[in-house]
PDB file of N, CA and C in Angstrom:
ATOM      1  N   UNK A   1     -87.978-121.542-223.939  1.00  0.00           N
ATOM      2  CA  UNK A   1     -89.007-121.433-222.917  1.00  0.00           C
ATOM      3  C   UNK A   1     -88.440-120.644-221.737  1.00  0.00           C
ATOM      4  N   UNK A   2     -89.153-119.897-221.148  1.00  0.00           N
ATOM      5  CA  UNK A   2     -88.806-118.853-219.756  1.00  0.00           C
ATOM      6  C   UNK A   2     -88.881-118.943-218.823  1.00  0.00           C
ATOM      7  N   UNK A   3     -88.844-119.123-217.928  1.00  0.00           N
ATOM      8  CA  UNK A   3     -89.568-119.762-216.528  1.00  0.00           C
ATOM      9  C   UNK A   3     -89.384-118.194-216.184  1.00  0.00           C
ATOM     10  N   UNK A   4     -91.044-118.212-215.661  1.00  0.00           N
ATOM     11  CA  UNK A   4     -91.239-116.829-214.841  1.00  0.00           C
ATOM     12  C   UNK A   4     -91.697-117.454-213.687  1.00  0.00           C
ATOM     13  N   UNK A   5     -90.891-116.417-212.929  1.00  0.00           N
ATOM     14  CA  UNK A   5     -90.873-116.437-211.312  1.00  0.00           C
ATOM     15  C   UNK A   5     -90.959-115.319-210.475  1.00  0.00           C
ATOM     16  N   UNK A   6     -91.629-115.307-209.576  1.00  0.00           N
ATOM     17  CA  UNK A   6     -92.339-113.634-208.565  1.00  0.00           C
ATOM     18  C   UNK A   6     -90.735-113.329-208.155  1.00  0.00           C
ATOM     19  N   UNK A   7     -90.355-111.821-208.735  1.00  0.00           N
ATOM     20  CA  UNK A   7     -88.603-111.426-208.055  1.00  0.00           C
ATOM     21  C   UNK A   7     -88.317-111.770-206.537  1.00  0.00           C
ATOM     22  N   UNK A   8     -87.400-112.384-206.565  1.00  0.00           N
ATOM     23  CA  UNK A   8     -86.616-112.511-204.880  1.00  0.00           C
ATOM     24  C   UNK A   8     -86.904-111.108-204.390  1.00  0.00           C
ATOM     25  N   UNK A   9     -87.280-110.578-202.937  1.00  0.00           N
ATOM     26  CA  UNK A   9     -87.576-109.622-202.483  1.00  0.00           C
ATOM     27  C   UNK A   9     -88.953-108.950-202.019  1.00  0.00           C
ATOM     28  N   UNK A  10     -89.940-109.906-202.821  1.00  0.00           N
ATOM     29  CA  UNK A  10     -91.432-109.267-202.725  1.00  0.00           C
ATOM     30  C   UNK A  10     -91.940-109.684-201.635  1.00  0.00           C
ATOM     31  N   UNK A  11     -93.094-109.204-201.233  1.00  0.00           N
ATOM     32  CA  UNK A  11     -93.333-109.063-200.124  1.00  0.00           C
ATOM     33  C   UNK A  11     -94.907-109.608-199.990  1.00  0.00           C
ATOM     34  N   UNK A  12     -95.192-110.618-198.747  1.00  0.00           N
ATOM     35  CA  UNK A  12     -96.448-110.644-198.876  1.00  0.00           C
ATOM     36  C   UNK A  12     -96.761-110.429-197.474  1.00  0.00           C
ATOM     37  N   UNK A  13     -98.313-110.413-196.971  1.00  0.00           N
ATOM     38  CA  UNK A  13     -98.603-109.994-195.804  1.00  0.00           C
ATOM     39  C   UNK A  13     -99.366-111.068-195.285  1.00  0.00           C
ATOM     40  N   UNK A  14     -98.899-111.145-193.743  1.00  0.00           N
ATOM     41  CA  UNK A  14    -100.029-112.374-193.177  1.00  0.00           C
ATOM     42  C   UNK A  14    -101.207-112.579-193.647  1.00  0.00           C
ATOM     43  N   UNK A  15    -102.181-113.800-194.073  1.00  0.00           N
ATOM     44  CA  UNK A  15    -103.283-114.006-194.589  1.00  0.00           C
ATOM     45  C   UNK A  15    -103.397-113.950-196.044  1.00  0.00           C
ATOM     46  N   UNK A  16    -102.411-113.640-197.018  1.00  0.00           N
ATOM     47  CA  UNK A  16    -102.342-113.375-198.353  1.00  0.00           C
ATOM     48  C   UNK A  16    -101.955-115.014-198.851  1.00  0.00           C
ATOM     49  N   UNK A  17    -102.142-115.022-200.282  1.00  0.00           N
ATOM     50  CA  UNK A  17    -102.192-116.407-200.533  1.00  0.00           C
ATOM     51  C   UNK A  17    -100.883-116.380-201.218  1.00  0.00           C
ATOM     52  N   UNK A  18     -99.713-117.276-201.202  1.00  0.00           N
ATOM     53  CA  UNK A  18     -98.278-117.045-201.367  1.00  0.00           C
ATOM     54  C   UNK A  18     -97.922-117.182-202.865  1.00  0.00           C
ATOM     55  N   UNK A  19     -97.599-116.392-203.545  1.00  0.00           N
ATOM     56  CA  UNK A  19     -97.510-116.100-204.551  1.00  0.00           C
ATOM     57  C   UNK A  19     -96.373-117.223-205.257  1.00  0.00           C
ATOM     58  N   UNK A  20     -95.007-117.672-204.335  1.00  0.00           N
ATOM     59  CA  UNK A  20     -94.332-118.310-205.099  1.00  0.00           C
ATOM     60  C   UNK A  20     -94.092-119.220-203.535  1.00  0.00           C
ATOM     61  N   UNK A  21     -93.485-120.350-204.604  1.00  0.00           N
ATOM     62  CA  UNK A  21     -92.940-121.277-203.511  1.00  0.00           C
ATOM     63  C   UNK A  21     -91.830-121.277-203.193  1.00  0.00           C
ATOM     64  N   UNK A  22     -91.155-121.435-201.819  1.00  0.00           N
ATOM     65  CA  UNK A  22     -89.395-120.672-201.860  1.00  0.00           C
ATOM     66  C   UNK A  22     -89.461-120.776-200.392  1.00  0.00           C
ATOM     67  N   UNK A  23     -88.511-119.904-199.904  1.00  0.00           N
ATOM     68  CA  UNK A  23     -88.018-119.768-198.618  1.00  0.00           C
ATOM     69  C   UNK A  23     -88.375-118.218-198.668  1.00  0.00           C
ATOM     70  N   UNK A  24     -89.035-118.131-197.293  1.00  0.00           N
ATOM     71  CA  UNK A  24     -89.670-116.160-196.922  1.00  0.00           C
ATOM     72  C   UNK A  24     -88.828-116.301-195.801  1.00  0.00           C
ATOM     73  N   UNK A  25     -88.752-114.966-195.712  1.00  0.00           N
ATOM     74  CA  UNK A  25     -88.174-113.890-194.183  1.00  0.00           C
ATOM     75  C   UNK A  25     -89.316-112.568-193.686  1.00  0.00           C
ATOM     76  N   UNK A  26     -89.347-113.265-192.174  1.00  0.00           N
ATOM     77  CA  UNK A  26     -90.203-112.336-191.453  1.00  0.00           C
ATOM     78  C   UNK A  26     -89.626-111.162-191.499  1.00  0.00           C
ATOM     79  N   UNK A  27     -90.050-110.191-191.853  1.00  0.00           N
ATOM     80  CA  UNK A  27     -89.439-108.851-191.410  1.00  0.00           C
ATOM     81  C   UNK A  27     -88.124-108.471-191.930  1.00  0.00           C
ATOM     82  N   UNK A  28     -87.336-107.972-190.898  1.00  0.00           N
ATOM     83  CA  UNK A  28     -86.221-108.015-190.792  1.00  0.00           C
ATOM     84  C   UNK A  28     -85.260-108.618-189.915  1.00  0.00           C
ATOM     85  N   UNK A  29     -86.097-109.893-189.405  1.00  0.00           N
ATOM     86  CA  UNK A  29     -85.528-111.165-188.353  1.00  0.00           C
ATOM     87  C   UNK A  29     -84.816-111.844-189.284  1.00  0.00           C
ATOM     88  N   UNK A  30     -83.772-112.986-188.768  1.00  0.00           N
ATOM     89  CA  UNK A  30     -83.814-114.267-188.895  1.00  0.00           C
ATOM     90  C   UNK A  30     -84.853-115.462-189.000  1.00  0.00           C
ATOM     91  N   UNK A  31     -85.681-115.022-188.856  1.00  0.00           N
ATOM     92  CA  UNK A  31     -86.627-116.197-189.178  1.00  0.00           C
ATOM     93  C   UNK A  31     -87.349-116.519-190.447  1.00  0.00           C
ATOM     94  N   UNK A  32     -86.995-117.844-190.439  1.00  0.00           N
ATOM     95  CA  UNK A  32     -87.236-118.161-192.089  1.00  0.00           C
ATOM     96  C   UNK A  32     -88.203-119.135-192.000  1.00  0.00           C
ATOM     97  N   UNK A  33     -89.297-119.494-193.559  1.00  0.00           N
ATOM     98  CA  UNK A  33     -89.913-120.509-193.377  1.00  0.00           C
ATOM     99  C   UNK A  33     -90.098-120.783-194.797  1.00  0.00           C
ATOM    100  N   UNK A  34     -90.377-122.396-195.209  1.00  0.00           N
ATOM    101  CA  UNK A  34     -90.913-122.572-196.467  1.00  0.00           C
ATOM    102  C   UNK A  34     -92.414-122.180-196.718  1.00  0.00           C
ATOM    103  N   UNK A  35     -92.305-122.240-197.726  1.00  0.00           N
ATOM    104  CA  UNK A  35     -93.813-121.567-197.956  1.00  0.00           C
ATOM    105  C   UNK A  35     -93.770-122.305-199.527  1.00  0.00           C
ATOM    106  N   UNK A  36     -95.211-122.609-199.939  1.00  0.00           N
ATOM    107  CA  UNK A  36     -95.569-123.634-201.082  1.00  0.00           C
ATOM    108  C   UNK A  36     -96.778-122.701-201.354  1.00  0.00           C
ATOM    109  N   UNK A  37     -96.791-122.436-202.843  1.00  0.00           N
ATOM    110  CA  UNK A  37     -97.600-121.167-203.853  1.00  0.00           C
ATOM    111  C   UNK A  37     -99.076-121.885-203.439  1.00  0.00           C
ATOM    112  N   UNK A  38     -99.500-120.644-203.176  1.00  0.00           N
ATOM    113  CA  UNK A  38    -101.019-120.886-202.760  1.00  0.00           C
ATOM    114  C   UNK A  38    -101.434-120.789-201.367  1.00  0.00           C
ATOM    115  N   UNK A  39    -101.116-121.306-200.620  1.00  0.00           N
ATOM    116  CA  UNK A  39    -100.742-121.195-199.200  1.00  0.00           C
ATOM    117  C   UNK A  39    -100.793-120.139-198.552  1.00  0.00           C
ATOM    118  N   UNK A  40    -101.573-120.119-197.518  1.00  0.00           N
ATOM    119  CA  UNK A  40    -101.790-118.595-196.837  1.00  0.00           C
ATOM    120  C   UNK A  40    -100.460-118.161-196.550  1.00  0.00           C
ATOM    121  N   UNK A  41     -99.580-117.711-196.431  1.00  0.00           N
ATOM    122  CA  UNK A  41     -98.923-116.491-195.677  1.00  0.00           C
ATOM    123  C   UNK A  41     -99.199-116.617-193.858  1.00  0.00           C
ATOM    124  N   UNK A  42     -98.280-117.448-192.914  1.00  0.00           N
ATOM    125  CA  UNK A  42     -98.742-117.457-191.441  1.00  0.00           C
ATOM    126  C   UNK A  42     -98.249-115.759-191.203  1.00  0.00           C
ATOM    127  N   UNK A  43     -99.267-116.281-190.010  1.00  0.00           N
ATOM    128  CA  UNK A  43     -99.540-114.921-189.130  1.00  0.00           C
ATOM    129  C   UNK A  43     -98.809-115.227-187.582  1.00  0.00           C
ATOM    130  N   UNK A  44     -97.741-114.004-186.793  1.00  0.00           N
ATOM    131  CA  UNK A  44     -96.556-114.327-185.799  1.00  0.00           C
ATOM    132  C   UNK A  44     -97.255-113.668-184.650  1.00  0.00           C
ATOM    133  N   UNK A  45     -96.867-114.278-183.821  1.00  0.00           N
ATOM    134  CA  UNK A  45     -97.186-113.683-182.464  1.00  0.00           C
ATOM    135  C   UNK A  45     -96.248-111.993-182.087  1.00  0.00           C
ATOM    136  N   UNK A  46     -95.884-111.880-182.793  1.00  0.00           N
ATOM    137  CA  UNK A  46     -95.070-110.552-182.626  1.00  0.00           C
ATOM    138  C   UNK A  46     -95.872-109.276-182.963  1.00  0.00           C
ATOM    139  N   UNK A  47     -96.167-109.699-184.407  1.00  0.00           N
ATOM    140  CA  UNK A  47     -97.394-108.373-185.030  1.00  0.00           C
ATOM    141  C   UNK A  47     -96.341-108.549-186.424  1.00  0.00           C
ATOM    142  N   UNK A  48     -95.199-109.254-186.816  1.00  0.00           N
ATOM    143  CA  UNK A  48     -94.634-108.606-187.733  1.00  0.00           C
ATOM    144  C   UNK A  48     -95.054-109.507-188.861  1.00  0.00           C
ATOM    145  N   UNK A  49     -95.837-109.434-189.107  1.00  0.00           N
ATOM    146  CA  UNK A  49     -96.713-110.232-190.570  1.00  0.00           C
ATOM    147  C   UNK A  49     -96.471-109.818-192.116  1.00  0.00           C
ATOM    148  N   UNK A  50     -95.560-109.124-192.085  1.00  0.00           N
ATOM    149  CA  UNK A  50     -94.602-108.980-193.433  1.00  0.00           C
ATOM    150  C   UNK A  50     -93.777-109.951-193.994  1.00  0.00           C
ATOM    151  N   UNK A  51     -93.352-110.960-194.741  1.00  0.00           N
ATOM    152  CA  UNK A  51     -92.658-111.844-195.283  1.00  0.00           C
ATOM    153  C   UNK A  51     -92.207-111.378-196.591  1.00  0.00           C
ATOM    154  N   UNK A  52     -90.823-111.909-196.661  1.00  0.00           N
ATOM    155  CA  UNK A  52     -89.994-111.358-197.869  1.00  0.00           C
ATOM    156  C   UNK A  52     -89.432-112.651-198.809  1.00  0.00           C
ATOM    157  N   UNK A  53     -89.667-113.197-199.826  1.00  0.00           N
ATOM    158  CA  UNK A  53     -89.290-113.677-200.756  1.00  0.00           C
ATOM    159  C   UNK A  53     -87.561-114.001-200.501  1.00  0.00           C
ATOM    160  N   UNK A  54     -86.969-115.153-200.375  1.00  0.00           N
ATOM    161  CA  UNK A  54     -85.524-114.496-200.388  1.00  0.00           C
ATOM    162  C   UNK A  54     -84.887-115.680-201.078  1.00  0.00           C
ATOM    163  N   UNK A  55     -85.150-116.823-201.182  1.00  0.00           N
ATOM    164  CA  UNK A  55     -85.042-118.458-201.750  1.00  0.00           C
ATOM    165  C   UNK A  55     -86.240-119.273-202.619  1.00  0.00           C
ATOM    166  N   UNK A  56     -85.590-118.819-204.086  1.00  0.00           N
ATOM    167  CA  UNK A  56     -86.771-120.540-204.854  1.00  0.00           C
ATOM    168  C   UNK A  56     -86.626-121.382-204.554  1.00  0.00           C
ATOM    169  N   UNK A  57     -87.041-122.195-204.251  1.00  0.00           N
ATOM    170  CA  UNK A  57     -87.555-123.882-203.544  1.00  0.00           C
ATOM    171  C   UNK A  57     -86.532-124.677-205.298  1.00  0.00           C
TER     172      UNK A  57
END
């Protein structure tokens, strides 16, 4: 059996529904957050609403 999983690195955009559950990175900050599949994607007071895949849960 395989376990498929969205590659470390992908990218989703504020308001998108989160493809995997894991740990994302804003941008190119330090700031990290969990995120659970399904789940909108938050939106930052900065403008930088890009999140990067970087940790499976």
């Amino acid at each position: 059996m395989t376990n498929r999983h969205t590659m470390l690195g992908t990218t989703a955009v504020a308001g998108d529904y989160c493809p995997e559950t894991g740990y994302w990175r804003q941008g190119t900050s330090s700031i990290t957050t969990f995120i659970t599949q399904g789940h909108r994607i938050p939106q930052t007071d900065d403008g930088n609403d890009v999140w990067t895949l970087i940790l499976y849960a």
